[in-house]
N, C-alpha and C. Protein backbone atom coordinates (compact mmCIF):
# COMPACT_ATOMS: atom_id res chain seq x y z
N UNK A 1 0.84 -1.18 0.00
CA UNK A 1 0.00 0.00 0.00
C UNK A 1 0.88 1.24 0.00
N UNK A 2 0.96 2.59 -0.19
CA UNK A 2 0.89 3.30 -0.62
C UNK A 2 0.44 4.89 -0.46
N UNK A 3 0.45 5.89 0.00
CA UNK A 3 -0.11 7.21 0.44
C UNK A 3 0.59 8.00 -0.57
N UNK A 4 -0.46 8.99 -0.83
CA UNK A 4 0.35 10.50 -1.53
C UNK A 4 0.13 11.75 -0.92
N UNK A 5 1.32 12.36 -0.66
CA UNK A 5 1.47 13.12 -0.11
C UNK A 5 1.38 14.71 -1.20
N UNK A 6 0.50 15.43 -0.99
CA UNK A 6 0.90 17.07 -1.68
C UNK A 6 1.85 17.84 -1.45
N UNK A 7 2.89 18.17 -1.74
CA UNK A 7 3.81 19.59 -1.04
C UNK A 7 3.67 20.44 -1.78
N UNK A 8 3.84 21.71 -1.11
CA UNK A 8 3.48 23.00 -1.13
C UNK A 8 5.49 23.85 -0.73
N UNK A 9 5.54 24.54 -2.11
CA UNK A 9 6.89 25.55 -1.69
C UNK A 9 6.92 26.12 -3.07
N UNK A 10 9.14 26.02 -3.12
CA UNK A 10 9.04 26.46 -4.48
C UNK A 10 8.61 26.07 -5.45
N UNK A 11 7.88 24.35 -5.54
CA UNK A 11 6.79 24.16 -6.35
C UNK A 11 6.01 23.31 -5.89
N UNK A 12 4.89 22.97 -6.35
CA UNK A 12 3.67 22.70 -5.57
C UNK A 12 3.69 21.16 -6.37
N UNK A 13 3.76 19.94 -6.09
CA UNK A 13 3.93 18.72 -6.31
C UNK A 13 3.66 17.44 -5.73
N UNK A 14 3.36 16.36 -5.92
CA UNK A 14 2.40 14.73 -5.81
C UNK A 14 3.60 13.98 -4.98
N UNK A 15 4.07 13.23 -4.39
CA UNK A 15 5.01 12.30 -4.18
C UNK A 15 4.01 11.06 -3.68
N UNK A 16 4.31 9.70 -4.01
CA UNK A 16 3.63 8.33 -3.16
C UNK A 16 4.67 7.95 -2.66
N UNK A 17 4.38 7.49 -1.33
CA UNK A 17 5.29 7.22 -0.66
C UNK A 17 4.79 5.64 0.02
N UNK A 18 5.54 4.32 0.53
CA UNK A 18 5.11 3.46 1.01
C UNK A 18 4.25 3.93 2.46
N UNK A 19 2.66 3.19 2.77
CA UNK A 19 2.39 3.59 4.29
C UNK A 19 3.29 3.84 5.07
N UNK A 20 4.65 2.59 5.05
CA UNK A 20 4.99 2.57 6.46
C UNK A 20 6.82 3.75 6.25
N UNK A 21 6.60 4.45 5.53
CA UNK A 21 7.87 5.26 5.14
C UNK A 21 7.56 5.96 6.12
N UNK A 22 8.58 6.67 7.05
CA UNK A 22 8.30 7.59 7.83
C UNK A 22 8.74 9.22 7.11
N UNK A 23 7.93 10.18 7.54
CA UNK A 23 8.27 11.85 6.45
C UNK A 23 8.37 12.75 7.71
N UNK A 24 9.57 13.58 7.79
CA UNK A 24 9.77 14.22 8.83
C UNK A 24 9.89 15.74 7.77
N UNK A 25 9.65 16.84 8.51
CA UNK A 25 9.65 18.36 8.06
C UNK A 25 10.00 19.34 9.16
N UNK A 26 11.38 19.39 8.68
CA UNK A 26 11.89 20.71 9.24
C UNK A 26 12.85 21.51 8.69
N UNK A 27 13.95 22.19 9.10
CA UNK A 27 15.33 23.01 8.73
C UNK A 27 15.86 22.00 7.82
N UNK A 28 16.72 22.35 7.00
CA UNK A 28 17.51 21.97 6.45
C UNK A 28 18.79 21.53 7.35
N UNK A 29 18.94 22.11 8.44
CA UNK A 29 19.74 21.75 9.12
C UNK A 29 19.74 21.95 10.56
N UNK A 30 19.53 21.85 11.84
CA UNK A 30 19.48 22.13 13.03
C UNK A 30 20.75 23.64 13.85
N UNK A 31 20.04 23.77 14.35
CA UNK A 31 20.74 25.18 15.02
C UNK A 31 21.72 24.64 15.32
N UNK A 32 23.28 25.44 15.67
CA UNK A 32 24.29 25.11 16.40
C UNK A 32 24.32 24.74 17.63
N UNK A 33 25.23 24.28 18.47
CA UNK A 33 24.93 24.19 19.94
C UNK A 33 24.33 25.55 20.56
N UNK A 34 25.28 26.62 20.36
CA UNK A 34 25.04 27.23 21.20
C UNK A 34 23.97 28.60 20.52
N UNK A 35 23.47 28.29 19.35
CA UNK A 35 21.97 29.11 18.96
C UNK A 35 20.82 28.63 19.78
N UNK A 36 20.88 27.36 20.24
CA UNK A 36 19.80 26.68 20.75
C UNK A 36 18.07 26.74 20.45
N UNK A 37 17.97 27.97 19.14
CA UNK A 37 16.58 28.04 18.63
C UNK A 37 16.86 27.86 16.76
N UNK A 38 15.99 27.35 16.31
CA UNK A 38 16.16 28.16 14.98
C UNK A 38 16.33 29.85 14.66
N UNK A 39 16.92 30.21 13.88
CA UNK A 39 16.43 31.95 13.40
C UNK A 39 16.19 32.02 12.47
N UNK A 40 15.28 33.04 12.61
CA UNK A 40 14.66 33.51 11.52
C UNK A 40 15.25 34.46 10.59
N UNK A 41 15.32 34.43 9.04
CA UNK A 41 15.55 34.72 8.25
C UNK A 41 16.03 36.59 8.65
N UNK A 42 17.11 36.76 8.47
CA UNK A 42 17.44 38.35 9.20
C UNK A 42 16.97 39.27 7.96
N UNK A 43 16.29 39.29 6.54
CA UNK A 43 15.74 39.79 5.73
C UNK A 43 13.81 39.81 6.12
N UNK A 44 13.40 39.04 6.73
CA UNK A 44 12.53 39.01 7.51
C UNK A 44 11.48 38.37 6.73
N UNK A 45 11.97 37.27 5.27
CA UNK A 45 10.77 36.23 4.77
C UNK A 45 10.71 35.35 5.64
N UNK A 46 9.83 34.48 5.41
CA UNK A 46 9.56 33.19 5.74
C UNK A 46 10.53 32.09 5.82
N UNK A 47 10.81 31.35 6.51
CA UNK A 47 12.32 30.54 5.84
C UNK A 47 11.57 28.69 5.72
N UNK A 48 11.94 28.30 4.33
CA UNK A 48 11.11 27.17 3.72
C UNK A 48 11.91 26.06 4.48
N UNK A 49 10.96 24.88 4.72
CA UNK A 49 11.86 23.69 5.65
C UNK A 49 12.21 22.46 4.37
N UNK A 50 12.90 21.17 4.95
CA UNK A 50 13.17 20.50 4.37
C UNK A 50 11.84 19.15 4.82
N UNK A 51 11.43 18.11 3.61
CA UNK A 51 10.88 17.13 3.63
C UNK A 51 11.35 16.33 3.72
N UNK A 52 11.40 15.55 4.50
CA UNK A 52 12.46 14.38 4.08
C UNK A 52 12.07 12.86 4.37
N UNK A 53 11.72 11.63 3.24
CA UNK A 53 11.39 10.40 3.27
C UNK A 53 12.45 9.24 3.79
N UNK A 54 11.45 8.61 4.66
CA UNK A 54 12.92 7.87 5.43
C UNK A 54 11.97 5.99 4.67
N UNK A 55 12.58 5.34 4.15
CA UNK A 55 12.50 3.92 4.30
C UNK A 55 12.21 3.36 5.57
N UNK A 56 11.26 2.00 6.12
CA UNK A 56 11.79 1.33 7.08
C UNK A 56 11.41 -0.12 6.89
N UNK A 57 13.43 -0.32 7.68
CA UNK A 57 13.77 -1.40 7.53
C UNK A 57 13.83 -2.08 8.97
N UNK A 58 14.30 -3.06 8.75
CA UNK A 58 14.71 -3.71 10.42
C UNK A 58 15.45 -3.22 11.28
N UNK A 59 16.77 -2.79 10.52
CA UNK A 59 17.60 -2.51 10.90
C UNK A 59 17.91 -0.70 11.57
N UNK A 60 16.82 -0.32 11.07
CA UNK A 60 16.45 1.18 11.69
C UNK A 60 15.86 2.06 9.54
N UNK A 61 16.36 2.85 10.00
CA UNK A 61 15.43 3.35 8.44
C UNK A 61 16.48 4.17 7.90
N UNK A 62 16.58 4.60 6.11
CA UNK A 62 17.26 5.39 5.53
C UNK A 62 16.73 6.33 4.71
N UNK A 63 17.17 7.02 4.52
CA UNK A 63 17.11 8.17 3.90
C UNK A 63 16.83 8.29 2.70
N UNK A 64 15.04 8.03 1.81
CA UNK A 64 15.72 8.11 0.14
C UNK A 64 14.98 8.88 -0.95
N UNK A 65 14.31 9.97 0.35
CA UNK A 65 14.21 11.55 -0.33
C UNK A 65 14.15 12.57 0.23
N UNK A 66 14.61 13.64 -0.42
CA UNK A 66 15.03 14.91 0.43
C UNK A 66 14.33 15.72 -0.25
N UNK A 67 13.52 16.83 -0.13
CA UNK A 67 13.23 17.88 -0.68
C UNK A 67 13.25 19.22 0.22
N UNK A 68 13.95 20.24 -0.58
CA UNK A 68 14.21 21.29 0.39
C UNK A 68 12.91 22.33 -0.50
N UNK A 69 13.17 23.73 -0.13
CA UNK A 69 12.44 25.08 -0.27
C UNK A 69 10.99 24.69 -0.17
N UNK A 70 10.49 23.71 0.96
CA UNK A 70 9.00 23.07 1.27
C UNK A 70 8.37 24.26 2.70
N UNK A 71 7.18 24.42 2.31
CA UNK A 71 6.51 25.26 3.21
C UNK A 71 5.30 24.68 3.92
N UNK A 72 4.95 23.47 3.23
CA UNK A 72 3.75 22.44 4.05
C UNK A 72 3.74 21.66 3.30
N UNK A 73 2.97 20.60 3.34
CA UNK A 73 2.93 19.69 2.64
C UNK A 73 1.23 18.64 3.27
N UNK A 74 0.40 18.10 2.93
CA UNK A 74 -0.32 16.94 3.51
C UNK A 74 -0.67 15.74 2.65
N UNK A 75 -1.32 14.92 3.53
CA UNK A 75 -1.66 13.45 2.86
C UNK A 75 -2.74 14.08 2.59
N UNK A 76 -2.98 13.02 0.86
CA UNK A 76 -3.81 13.56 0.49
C UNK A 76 -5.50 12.92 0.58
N UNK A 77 -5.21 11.98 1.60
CA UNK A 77 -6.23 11.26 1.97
C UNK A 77 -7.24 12.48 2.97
N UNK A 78 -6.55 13.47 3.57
CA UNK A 78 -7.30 14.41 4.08
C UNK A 78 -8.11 15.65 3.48
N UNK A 79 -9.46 15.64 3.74
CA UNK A 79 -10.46 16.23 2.61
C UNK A 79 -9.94 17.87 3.22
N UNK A 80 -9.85 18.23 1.94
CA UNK A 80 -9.51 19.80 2.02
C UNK A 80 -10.49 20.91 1.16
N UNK A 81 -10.44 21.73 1.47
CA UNK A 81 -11.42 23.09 0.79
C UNK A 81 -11.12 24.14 0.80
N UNK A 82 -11.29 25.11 0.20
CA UNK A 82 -11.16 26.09 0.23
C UNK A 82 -12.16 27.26 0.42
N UNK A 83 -12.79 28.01 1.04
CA UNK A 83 -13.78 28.91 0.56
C UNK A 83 -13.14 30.09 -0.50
N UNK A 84 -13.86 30.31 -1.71
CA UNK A 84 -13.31 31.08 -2.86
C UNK A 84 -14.28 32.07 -2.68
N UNK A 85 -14.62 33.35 -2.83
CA UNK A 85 -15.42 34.33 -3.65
C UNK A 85 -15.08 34.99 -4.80
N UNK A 86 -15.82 35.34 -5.22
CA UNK A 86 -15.96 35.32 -6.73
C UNK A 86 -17.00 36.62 -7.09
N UNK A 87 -16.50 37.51 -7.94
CA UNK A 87 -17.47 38.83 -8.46
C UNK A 87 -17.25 39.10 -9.74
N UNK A 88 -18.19 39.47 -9.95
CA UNK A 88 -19.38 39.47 -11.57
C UNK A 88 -19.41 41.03 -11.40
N UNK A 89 -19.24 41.72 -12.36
CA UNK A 89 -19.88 43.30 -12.32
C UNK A 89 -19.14 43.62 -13.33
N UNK A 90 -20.01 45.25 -13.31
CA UNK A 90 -19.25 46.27 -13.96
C UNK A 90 -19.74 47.96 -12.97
N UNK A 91 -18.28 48.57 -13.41
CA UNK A 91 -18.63 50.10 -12.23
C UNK A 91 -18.93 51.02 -13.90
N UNK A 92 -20.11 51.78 -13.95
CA UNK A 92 -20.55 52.41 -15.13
C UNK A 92 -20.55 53.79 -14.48
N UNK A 93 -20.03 54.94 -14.55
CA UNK A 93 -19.94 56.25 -14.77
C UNK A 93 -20.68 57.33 -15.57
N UNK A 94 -22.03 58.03 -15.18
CA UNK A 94 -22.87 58.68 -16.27
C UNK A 94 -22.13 60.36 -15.84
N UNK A 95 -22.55 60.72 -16.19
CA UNK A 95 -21.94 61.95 -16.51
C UNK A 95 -23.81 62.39 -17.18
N UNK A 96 -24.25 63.73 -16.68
CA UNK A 96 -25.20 65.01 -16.60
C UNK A 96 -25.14 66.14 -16.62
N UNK A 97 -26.48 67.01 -16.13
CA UNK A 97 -26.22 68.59 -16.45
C UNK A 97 -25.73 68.43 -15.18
N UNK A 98 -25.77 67.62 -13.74
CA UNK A 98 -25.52 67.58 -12.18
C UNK A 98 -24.14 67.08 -12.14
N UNK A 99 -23.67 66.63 -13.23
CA UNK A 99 -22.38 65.92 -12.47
C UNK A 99 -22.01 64.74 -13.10
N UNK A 100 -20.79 64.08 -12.29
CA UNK A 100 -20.93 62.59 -12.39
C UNK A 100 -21.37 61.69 -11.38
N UNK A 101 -21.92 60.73 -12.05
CA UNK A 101 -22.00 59.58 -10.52
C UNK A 101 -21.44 58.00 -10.98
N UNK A 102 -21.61 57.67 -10.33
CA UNK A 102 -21.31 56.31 -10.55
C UNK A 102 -22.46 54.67 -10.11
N UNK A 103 -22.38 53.89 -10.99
CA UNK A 103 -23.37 52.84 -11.10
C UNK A 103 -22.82 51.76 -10.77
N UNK A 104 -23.11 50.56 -9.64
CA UNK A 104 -22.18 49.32 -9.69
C UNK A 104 -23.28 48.35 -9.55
N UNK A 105 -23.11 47.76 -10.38
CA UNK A 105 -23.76 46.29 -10.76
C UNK A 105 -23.16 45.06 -10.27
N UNK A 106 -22.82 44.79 -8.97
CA UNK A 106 -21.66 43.83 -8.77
C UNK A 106 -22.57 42.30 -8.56
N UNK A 107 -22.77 41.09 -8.56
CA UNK A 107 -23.24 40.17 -8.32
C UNK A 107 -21.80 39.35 -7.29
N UNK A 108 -22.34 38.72 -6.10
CA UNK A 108 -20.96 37.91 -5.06
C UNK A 108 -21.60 36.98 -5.00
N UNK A 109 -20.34 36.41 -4.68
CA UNK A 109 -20.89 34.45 -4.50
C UNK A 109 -19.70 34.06 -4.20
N UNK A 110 -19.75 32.93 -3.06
CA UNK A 110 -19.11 32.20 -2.21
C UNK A 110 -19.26 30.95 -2.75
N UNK A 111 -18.29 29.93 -2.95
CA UNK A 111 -18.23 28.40 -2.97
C UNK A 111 -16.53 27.91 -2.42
N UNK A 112 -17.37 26.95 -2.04
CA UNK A 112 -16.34 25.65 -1.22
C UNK A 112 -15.52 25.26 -2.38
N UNK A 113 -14.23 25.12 -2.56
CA UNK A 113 -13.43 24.48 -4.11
C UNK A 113 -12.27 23.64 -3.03
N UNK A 114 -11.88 22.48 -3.80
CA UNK A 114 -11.59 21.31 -3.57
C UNK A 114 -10.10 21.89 -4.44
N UNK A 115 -8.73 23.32 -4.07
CA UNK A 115 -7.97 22.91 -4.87
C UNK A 115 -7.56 21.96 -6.15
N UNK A 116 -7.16 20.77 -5.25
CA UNK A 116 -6.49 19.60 -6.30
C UNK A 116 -7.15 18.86 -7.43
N UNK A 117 -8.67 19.64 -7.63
CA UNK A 117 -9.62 18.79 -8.59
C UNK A 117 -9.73 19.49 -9.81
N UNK A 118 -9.14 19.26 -10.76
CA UNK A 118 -9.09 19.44 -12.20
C UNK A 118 -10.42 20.47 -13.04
N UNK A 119 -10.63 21.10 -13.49
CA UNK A 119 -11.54 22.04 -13.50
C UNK A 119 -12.76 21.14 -14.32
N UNK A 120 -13.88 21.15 -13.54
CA UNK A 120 -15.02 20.15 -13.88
C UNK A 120 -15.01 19.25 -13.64
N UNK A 121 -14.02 18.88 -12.71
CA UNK A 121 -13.83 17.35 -12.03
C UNK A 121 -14.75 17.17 -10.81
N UNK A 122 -15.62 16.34 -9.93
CA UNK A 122 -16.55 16.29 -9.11
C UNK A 122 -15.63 15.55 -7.70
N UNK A 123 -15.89 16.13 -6.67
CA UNK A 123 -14.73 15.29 -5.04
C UNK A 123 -15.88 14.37 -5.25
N UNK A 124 -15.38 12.76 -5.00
CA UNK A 124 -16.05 11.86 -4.59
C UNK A 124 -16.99 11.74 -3.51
């Protein structure tokens, strides 16, 4: 069996991984002794972590994927949504012997969207 995982960074991408693979997410590398925290980026972005797929074996587990510039990632067995809004209009401007004014015709609408589903594709 089998799981797929989504990640989310410098690019947004599928991986399957075996159930029993273990996936750890953090730094690319751990603080020094004596930083004792991570720090944060001294330009003041976000700083992207590493993914990383471990095998397991008997003998303890290895290492046999790495992906760095990752900002989240989930299984994709977990139902996800989004709330989107969405507007329809036009802003129309009349102009008179009084002036100008202005006209807005806007129509709003809210729906739930399922990201990862292909446009016209239906969530099971």
């Amino acid at each position: 069996m089998s799981r797929t995982l989504l990640v989310f960074g410098a690019k947004t991408f599928k991986i399957t991984v075996p159930d029993d693979a273990k996936i750890t997410f953090g730094p690319w590398s751990p603080p020094s002794a004596t930083a004792k925290t991570f720090n944060p980026d001294p330009t003041g972005k976000a700083l992207s972590g590493t993914l990383r797929v471990y095998e397991s074996t008997k003998t303890g587990s290895s290492v046999v994927a790495v992906f760095s510039g990752v900002n989240g990632y989930r299984d994709m067995s977990i139902s996800y949504e989004e709330e989107v809004a969405r507007e329809e209009g036009a802003i129309i401007w009349k102009s008179d012997k009084d002036g100008y004014r202005r006209e807005e015709k806007v129509k709003r609408q809210t729906d739930w969207l399922d990201p990862q589903l292909e446009p016209g594709e239906e969530a099971e």
